[in-house]
N, C-alpha and C. Protein backbone atom coordinates (compact mmCIF):
# COMPACT_ATOMS: atom_id res chain seq x y z
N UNK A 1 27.94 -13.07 22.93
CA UNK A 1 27.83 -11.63 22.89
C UNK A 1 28.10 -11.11 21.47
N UNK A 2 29.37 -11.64 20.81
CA UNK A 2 29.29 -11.28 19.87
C UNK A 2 28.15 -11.54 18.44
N UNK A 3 27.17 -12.65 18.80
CA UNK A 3 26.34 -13.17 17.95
C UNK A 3 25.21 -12.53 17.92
N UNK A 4 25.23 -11.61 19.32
CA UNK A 4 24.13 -10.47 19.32
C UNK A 4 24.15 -9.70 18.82
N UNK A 5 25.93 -9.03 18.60
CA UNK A 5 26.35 -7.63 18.22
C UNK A 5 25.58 -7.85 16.41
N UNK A 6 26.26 -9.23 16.26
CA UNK A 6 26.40 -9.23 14.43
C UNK A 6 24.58 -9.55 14.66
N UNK A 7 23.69 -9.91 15.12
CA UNK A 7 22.15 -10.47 14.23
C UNK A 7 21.85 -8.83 14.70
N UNK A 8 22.20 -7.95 15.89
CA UNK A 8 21.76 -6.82 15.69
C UNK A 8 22.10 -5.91 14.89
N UNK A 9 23.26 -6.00 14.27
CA UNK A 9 24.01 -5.28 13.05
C UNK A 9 22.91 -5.80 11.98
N UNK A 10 23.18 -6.81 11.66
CA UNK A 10 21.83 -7.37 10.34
C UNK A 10 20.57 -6.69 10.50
N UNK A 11 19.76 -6.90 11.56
CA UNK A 11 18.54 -6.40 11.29
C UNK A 11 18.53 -4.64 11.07
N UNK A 12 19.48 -4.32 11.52
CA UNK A 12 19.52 -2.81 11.49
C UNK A 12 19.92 -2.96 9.75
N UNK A 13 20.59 -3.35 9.62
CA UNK A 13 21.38 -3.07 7.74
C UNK A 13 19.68 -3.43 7.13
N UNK A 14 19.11 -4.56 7.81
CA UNK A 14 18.12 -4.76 6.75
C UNK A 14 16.70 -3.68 6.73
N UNK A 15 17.07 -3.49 8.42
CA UNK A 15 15.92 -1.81 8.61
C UNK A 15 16.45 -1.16 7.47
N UNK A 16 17.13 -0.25 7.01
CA UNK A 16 17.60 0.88 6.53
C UNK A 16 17.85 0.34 5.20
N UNK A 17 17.68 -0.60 5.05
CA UNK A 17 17.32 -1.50 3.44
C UNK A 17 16.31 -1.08 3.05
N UNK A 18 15.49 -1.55 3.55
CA UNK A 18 14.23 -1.71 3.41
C UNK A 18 13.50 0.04 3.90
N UNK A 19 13.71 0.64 4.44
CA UNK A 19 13.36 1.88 4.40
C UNK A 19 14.07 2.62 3.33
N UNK A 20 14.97 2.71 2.75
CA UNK A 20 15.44 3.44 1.19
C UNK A 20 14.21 2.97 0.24
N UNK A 21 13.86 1.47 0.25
CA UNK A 21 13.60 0.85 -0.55
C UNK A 21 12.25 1.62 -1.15
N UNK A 22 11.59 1.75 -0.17
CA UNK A 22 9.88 2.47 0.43
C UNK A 22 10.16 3.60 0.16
N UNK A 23 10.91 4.64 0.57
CA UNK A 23 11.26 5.84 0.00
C UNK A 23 10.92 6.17 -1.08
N UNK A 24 11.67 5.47 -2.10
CA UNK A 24 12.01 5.53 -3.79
C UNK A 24 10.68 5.36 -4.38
N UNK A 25 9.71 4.60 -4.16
CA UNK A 25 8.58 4.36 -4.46
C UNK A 25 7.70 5.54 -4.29
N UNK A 26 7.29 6.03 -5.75
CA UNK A 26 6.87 7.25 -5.67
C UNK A 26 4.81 7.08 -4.89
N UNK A 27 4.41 8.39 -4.22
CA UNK A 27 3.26 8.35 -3.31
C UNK A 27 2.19 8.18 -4.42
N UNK A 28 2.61 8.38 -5.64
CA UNK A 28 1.00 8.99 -6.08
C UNK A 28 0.33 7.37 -6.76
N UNK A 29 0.80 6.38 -6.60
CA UNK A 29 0.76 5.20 -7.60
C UNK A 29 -1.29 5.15 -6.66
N UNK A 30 -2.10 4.66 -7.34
CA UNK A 30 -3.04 4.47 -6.93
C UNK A 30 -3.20 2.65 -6.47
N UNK A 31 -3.95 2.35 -5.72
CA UNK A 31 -4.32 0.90 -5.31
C UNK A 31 -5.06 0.26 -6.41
N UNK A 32 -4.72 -0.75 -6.73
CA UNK A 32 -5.47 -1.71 -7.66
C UNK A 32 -6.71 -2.45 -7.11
N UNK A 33 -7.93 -2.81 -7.89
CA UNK A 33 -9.20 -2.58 -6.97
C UNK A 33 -9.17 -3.98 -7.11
N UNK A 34 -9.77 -4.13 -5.50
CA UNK A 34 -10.02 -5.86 -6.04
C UNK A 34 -11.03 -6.42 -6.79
N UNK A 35 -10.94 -8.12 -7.29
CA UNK A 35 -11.95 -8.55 -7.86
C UNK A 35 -13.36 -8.19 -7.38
N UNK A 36 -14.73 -7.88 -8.22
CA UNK A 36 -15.62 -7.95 -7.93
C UNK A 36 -15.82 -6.48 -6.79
N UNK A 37 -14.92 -5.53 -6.99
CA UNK A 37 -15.20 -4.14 -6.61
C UNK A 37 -16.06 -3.00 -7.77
N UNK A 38 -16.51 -3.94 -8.98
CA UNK A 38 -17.03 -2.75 -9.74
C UNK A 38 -18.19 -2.21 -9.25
N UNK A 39 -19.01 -3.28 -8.31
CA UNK A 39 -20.33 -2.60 -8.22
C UNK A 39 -19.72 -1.18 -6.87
N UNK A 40 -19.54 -1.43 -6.10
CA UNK A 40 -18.86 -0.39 -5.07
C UNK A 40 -18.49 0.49 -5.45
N UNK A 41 -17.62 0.30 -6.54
CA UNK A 41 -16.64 1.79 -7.16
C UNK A 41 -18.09 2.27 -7.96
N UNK A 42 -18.80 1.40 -8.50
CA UNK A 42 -20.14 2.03 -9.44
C UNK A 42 -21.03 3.09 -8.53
N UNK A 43 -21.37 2.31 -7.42
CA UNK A 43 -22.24 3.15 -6.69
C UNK A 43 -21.34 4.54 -6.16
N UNK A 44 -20.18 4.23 -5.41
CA UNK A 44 -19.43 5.31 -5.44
C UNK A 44 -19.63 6.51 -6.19
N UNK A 45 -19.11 6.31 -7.69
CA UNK A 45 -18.93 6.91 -8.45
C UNK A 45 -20.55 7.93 -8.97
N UNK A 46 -21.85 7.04 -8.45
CA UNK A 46 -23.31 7.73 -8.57
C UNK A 46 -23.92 8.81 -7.35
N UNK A 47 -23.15 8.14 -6.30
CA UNK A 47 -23.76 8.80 -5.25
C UNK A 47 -22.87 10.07 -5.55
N UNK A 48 -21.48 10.27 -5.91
CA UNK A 48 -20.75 10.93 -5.90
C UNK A 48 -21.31 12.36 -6.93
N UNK A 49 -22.26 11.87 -8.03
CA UNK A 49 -22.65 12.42 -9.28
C UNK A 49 -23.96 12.69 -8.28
N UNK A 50 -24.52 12.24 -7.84
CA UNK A 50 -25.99 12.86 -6.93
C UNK A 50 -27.24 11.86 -7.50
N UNK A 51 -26.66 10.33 -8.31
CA UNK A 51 -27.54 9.82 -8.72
C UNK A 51 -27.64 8.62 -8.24
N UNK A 52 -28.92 8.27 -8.37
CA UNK A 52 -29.10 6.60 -8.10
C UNK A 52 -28.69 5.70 -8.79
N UNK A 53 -27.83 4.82 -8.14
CA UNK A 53 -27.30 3.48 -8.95
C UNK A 53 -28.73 2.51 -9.70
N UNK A 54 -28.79 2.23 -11.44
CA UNK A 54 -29.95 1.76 -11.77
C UNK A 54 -29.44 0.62 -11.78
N UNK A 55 -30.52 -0.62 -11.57
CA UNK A 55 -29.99 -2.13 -10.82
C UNK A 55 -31.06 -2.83 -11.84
């Protein structure tokens, strides 16, 4: 019983770890694009302008 009390004490300390942690991390950071996303972000970025991607 008591080995429950303490691994449920841990995971809770490590919940509320780990949620400060995520907090602090400010929202606006943007995603890093993966390899071999230029053509996607390219066309993106044409259709977005009203133009055709030239190939």
């Amino acid at each position: 019983m008591i080995r429950l009390l303490l691994t449920g004490l841990f995971a809770y300390t490590a919940y509320r770890a780990t949620m400060r942690i995520i907090d602090e991390v400010p929202n606006d950071i943007a995603p890093l694009d993966m390899p071999g996303d230029e053509r996607r972000t390219l066309r993106r970025q044409s259709a977005a302008m009203g133009v055709e991607p030239k190939r």
